[in-house]
N, C-alpha and C. Protein backbone atom coordinates (compact mmCIF):
# COMPACT_ATOMS: atom_id res chain seq x y z
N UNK A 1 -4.00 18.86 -16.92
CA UNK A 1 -4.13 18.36 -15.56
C UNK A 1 -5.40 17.51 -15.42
N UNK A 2 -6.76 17.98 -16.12
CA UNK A 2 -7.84 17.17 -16.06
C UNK A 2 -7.70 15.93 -16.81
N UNK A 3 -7.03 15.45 -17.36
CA UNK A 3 -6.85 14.38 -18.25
C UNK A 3 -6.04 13.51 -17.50
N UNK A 4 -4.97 13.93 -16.85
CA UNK A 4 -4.07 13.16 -15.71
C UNK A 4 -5.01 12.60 -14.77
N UNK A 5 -5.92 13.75 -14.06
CA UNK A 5 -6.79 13.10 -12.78
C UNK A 5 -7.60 12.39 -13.65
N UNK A 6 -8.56 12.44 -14.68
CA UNK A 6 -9.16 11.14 -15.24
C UNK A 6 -8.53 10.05 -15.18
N UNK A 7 -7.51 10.23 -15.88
CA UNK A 7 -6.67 8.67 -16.06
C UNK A 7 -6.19 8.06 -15.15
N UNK A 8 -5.67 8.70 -14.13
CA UNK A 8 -5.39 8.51 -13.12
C UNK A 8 -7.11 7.57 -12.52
N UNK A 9 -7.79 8.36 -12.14
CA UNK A 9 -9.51 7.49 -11.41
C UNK A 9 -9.54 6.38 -12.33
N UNK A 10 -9.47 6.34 -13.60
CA UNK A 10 -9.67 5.16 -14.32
C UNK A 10 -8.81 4.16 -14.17
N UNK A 11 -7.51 4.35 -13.99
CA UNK A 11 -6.84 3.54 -13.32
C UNK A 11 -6.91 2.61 -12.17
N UNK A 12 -7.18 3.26 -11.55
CA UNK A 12 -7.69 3.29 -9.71
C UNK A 12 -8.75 2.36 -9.95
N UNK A 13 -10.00 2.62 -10.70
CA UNK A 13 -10.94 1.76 -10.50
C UNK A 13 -10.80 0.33 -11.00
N UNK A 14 -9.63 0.82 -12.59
CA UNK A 14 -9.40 -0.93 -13.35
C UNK A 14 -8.70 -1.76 -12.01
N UNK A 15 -7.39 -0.53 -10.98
CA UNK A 15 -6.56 -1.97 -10.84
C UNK A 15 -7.73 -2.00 -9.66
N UNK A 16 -8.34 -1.84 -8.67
CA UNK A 16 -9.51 -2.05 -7.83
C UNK A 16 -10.47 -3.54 -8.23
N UNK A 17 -10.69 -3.02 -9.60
CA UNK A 17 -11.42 -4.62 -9.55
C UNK A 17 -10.35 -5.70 -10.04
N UNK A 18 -9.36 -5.36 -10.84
CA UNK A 18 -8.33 -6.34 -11.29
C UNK A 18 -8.16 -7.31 -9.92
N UNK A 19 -7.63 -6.50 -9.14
CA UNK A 19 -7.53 -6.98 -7.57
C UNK A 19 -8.34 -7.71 -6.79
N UNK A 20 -9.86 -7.39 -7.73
CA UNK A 20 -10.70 -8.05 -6.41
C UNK A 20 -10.68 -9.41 -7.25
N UNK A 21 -10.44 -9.49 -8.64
CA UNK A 21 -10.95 -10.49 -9.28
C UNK A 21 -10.22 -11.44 -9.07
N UNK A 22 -8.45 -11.28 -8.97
CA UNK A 22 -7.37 -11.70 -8.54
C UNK A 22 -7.52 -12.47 -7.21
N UNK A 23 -8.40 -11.73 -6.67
CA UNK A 23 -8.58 -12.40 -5.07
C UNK A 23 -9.95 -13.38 -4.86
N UNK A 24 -10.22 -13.00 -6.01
CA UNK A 24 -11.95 -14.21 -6.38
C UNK A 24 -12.57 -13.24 -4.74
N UNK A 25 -12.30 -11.60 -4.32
CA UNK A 25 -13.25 -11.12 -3.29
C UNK A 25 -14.87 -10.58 -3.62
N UNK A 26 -15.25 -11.77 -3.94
CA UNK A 26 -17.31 -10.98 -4.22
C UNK A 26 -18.31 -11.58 -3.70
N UNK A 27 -19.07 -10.96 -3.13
CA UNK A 27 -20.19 -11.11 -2.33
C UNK A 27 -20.92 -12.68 -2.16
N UNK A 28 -20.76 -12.80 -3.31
CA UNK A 28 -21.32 -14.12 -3.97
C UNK A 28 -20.50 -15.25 -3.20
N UNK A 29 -19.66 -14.93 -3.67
CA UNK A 29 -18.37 -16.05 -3.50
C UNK A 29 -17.76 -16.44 -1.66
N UNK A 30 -17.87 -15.47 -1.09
CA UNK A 30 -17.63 -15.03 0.28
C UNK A 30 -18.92 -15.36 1.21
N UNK A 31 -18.92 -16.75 1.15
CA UNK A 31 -20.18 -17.11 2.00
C UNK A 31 -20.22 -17.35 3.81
N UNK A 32 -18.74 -17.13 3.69
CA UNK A 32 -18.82 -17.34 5.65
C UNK A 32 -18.30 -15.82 6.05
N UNK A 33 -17.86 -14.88 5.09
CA UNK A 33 -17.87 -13.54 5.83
C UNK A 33 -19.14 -13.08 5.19
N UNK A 34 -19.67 -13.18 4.49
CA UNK A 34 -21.01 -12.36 4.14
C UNK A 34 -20.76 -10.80 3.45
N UNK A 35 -20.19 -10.80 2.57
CA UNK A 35 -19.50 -9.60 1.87
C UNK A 35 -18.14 -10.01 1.42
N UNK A 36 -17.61 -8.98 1.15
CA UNK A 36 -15.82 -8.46 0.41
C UNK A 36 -15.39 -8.98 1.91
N UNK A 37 -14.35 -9.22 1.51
CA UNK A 37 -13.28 -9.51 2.40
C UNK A 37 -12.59 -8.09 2.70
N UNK A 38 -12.39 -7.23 1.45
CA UNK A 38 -11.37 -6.14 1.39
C UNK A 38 -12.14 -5.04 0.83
N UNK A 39 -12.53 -3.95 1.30
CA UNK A 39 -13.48 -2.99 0.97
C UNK A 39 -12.49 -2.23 -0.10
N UNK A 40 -13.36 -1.62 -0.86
CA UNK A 40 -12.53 -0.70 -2.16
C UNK A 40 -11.61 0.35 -1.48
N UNK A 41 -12.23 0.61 -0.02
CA UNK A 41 -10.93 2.18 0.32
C UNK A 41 -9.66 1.31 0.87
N UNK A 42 -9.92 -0.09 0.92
CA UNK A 42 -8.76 -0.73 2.03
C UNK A 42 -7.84 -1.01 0.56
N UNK A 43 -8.37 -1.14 -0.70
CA UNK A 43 -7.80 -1.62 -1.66
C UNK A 43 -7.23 -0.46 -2.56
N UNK A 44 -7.85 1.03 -1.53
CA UNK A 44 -7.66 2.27 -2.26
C UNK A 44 -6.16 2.51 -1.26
N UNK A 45 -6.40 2.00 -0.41
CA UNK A 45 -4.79 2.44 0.86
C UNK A 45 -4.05 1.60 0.26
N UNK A 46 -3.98 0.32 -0.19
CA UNK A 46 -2.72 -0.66 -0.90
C UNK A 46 -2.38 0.17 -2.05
N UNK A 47 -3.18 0.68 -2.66
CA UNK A 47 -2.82 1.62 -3.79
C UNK A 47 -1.85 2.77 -3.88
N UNK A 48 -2.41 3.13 -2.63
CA UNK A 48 -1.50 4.93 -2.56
C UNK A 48 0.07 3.80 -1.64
N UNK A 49 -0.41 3.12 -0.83
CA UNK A 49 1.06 2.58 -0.31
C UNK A 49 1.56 1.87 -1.47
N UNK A 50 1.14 1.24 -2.65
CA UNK A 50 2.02 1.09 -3.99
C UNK A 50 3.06 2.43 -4.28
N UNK A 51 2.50 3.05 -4.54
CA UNK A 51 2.80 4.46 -5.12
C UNK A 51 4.02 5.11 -4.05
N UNK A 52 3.66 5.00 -2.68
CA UNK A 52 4.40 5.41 -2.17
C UNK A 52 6.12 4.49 -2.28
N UNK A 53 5.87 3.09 -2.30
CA UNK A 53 6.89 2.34 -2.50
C UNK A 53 7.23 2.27 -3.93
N UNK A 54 6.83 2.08 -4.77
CA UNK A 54 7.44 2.18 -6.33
C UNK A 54 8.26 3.78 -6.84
N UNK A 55 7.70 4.48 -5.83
CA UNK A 55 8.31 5.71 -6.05
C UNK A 55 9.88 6.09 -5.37
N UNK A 56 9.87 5.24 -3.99
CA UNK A 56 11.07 5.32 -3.25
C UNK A 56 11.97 4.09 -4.02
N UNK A 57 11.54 3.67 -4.55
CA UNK A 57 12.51 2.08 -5.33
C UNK A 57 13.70 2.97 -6.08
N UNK A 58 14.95 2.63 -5.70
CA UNK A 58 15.55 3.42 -6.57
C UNK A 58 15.84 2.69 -7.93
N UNK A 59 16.34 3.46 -9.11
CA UNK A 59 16.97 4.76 -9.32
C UNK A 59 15.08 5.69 -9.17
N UNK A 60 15.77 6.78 -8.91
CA UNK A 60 14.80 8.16 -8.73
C UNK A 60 14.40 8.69 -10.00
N UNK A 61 13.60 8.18 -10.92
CA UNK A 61 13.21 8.95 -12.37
C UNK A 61 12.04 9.65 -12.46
N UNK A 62 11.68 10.02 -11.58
CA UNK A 62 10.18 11.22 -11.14
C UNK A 62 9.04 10.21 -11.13
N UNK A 63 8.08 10.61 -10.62
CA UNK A 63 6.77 10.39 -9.86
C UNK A 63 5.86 9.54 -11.26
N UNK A 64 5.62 8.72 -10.46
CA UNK A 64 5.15 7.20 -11.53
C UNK A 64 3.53 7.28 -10.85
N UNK A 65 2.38 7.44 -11.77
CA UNK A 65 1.07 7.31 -11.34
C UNK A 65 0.74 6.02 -11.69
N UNK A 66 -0.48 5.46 -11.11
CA UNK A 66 -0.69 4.11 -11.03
C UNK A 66 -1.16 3.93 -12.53
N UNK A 67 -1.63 4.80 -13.68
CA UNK A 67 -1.45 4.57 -15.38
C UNK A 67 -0.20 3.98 -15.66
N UNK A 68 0.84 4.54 -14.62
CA UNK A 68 2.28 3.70 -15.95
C UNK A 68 3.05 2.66 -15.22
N UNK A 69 2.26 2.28 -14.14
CA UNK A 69 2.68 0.69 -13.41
C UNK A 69 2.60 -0.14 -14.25
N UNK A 70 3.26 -1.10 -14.48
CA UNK A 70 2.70 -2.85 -14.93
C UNK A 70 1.57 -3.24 -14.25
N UNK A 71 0.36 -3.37 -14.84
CA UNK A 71 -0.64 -4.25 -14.15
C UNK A 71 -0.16 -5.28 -12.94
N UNK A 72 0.83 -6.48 -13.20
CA UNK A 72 1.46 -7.32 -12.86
C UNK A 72 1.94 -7.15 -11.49
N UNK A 73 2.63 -5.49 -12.08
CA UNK A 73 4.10 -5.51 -10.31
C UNK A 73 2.13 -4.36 -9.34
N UNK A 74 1.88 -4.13 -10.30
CA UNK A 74 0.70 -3.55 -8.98
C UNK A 74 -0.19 -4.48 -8.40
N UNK A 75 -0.75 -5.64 -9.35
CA UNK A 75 -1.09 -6.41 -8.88
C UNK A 75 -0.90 -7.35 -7.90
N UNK A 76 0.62 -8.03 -7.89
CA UNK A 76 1.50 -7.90 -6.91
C UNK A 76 1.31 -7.31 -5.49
N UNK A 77 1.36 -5.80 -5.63
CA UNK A 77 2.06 -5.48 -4.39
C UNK A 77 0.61 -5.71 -3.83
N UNK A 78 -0.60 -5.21 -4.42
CA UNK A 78 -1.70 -4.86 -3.64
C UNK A 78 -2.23 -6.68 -3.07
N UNK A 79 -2.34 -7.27 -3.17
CA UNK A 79 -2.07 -9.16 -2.99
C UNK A 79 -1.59 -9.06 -1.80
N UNK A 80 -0.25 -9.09 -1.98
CA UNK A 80 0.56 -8.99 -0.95
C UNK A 80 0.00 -8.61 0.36
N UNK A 81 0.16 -6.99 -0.11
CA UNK A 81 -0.59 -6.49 1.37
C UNK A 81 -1.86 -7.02 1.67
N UNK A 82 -3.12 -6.95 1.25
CA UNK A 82 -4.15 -7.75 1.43
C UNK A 82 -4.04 -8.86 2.18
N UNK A 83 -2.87 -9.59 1.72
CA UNK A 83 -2.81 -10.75 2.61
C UNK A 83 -2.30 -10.53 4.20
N UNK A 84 -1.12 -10.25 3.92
CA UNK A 84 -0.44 -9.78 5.17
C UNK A 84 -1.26 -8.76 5.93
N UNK A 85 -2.23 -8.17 5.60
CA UNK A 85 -3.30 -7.31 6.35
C UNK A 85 -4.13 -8.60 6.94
N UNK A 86 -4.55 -9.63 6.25
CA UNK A 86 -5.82 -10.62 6.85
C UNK A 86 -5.10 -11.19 7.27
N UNK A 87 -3.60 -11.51 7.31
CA UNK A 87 -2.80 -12.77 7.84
C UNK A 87 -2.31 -11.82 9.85
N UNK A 88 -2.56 -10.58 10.09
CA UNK A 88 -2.36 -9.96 10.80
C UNK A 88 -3.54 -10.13 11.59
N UNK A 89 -4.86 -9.64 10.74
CA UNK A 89 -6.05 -10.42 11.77
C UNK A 89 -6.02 -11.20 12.11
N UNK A 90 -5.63 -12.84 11.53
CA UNK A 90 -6.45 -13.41 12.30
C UNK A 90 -5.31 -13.98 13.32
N UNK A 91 -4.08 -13.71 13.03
CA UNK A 91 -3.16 -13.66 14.32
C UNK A 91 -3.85 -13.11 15.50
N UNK A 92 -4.34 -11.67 15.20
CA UNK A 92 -5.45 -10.63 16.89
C UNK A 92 -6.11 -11.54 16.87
N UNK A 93 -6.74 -12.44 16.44
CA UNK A 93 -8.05 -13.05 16.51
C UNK A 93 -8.04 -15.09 16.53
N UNK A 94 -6.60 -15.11 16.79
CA UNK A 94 -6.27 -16.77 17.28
C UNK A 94 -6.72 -17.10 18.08
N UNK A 95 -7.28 -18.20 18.98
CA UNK A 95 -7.47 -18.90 19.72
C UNK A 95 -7.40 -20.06 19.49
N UNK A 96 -6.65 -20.58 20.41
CA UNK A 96 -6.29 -22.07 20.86
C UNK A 96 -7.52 -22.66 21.74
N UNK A 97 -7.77 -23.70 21.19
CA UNK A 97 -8.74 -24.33 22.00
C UNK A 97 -8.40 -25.85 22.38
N UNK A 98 -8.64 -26.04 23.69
CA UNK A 98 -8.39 -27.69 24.26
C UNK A 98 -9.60 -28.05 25.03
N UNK A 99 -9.83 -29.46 24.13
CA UNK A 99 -10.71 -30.10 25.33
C UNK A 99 -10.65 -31.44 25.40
N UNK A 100 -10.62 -32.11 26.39
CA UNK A 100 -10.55 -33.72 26.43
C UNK A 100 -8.84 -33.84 25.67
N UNK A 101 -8.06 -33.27 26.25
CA UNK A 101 -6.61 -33.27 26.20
C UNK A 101 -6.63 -33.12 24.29
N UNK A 102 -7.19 -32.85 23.63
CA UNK A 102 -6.99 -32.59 22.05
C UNK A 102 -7.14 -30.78 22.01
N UNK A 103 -6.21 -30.61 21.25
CA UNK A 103 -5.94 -29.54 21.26
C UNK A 103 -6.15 -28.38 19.87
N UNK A 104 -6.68 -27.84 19.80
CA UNK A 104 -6.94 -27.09 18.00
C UNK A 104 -6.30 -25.72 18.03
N UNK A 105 -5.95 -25.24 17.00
CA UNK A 105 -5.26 -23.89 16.89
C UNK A 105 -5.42 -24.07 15.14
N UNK A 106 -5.62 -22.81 14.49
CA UNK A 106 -5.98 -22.53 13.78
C UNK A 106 -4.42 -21.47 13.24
N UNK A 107 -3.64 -22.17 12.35
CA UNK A 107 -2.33 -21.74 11.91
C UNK A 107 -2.04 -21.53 10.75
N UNK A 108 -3.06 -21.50 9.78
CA UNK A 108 -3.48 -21.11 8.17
C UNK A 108 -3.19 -19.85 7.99
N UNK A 109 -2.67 -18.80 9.04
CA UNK A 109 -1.94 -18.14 8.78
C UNK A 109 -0.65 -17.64 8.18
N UNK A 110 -0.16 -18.74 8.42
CA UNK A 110 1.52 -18.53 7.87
C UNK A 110 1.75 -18.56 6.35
N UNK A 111 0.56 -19.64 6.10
CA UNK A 111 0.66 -19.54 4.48
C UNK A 111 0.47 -18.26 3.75
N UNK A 112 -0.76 -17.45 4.68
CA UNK A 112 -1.18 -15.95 3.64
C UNK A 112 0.23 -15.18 3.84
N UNK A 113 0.98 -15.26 5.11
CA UNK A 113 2.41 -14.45 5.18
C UNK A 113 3.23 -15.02 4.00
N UNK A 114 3.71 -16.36 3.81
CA UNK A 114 4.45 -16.89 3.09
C UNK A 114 3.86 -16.19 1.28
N UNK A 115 2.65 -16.14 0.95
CA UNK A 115 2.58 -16.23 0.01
C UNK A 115 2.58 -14.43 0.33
N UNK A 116 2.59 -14.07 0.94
CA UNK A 116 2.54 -12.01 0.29
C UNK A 116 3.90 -11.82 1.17
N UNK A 117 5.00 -12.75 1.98
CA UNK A 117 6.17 -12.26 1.39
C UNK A 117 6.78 -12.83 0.23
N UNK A 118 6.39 -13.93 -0.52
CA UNK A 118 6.76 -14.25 -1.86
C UNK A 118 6.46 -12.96 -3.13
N UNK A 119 5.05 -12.77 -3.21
CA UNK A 119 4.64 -11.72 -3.82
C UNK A 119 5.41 -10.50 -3.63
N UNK A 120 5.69 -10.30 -2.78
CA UNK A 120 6.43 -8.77 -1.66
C UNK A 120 7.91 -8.74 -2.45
N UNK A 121 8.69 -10.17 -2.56
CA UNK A 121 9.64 -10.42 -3.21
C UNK A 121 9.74 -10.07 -4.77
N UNK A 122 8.65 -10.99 -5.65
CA UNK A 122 8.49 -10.85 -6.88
C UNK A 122 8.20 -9.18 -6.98
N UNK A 123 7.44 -8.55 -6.72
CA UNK A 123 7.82 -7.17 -6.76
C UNK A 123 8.53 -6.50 -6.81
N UNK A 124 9.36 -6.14 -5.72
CA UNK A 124 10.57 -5.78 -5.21
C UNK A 124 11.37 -6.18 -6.32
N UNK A 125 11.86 -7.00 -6.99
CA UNK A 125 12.61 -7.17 -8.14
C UNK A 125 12.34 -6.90 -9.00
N UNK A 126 10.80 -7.01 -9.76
CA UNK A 126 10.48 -6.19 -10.89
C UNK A 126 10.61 -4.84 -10.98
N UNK A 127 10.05 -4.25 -9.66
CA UNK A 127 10.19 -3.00 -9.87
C UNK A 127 11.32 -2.66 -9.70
N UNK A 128 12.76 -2.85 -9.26
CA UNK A 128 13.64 -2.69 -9.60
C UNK A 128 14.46 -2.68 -10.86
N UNK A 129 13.97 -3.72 -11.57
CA UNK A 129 14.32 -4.24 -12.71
C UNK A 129 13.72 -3.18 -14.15
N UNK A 130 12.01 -3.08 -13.63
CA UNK A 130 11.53 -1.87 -14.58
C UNK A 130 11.95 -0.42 -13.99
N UNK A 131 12.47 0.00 -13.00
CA UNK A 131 12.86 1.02 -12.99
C UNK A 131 13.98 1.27 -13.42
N UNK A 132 14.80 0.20 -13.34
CA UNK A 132 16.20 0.48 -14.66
C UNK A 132 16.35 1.11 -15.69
N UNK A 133 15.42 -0.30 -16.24
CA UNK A 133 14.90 -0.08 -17.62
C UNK A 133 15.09 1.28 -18.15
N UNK A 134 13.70 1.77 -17.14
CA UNK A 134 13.25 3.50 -17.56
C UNK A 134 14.35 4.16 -17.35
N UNK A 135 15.21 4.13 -16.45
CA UNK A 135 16.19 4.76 -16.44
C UNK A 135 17.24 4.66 -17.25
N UNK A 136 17.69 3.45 -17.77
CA UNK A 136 18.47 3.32 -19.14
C UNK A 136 17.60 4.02 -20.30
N UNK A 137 16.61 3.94 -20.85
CA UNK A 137 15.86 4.79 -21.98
C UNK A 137 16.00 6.24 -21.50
N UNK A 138 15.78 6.54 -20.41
CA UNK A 138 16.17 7.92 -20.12
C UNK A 138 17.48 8.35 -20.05
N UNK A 139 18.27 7.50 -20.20
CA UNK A 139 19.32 7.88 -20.58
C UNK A 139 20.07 8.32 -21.83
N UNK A 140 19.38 7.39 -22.83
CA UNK A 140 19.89 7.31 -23.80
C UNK A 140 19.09 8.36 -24.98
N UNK A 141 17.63 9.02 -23.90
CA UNK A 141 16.21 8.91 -25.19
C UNK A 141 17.35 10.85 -25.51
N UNK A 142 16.95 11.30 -26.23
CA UNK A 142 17.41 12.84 -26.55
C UNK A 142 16.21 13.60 -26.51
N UNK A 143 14.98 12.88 -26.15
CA UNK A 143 13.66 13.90 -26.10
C UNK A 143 13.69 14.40 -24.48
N UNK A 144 14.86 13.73 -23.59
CA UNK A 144 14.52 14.79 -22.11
C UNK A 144 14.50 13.28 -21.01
N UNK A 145 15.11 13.62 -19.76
CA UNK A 145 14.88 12.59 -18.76
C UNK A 145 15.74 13.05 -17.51
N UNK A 146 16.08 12.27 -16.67
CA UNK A 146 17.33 12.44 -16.02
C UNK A 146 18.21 11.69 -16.38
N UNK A 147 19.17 12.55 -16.98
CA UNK A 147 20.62 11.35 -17.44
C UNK A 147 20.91 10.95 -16.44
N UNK A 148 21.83 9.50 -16.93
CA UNK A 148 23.01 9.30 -15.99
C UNK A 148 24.50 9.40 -16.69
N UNK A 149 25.25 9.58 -15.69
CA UNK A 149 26.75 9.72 -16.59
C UNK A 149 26.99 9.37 -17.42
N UNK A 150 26.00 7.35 -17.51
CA UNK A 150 26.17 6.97 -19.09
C UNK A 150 26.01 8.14 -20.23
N UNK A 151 25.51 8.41 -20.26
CA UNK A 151 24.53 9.28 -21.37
C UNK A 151 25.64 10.09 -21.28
N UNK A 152 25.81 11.12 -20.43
CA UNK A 152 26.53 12.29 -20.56
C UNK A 152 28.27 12.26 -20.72
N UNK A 153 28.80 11.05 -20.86
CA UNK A 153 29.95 10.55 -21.17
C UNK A 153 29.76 10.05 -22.79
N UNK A 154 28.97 9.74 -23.41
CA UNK A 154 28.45 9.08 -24.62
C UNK A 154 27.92 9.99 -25.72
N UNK A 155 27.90 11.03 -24.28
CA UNK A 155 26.82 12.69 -25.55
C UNK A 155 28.43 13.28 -25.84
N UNK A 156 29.47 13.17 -25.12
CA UNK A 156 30.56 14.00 -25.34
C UNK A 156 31.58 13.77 -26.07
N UNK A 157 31.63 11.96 -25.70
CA UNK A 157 32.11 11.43 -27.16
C UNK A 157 31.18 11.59 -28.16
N UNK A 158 30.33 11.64 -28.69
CA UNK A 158 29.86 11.87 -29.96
C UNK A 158 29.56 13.61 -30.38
N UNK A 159 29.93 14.22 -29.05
CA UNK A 159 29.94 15.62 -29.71
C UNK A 159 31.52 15.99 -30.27
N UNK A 160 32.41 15.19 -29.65
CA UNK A 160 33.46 15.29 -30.43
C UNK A 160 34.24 14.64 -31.69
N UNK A 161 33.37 13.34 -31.77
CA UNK A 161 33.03 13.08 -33.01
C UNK A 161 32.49 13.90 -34.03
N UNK A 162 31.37 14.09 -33.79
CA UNK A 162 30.71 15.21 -34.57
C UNK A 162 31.26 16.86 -35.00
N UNK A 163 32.21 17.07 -33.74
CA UNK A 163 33.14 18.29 -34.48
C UNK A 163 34.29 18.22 -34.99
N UNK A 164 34.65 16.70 -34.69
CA UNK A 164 36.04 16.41 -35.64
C UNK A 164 35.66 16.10 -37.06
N UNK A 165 34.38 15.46 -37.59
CA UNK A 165 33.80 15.51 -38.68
C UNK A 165 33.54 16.74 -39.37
N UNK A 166 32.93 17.68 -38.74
CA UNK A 166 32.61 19.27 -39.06
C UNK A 166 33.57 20.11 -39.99
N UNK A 167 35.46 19.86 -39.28
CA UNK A 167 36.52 20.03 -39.59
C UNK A 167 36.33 19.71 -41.13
């Protein structure tokens, strides 16, 4: 169990900065907010809401810790949200301004939506796609999984293979 929660924190912290690096979010770099854009616990909540969604993705092959994600589809989701979290501010925080009949509005929003429901998309299919996967190897592996009928239609022809050979 102590080796799980290690790997598990080590995880947490790689995809944490993977994420920030992904987002070019550092102090340095962030000269009109004056800090991170996205604090490590806001990047620690995209995390556990990964987990919570990669886990409901069907097929159902037991509880996936953020060690046996794809860098890629986590990287992904946590993007995504990030965006659609800042693309939500600054919607609360629009103002339209007019003066001398010219008019300004600030609509650079739609792009951070567009691009983290694109991301939101590319996800959503990988992880579908790698949860197959696992679920076909678990089907087929003989060291233990949850079958699916494949398997257990395939174990019965070859167990009766195997006892018509026996004969």
């Amino acid at each position: 169990m102590a080796l799980f929660v290690e790997t598990e924190f080590y995880a947490r912290a790689s995809l944490v900065r993977r994420v920030r690096e992904h987002m070019r979010d550092y102090v340095e770099l962030n000269t009109l907010t004056d800090g991170e854009e996205s604090s490590d616990a806001m990047i620690h909540h995209t995390i556990d809401a990964l987990l919570e969604r990669i886990n409901s993705v069907p097929p159902p092959i037991g509880y996936l810790s953020v060690a046996l994600i794809p860098l890629d589809m986590a990287i992904d989701w946590c993007v995504s949200w990030l965006l659609e979290s800042a693309a939500t501010l600054m919607v609360r925080n629009d103002l339209q301004f007019s003066a001398g009949g010219l008019t300004v509005q600030m609509d650079h929003y739609r792009t951070y939506f567009q691009i983290a429901a694109e991301r939101r998309r590319r996800f959503d299919l990988s992880a579908k796609e790698w949860k197959s996967s696992i679920n076909m190897q678990q089907a087929v592996d003989d060291a233990g999984g949850v079958y699916s009928d494949w398997s257990i239609v395939n174990a019965s022809r070859y167990f009766w293979r195997d006892a018509l050979q026996a004969l």
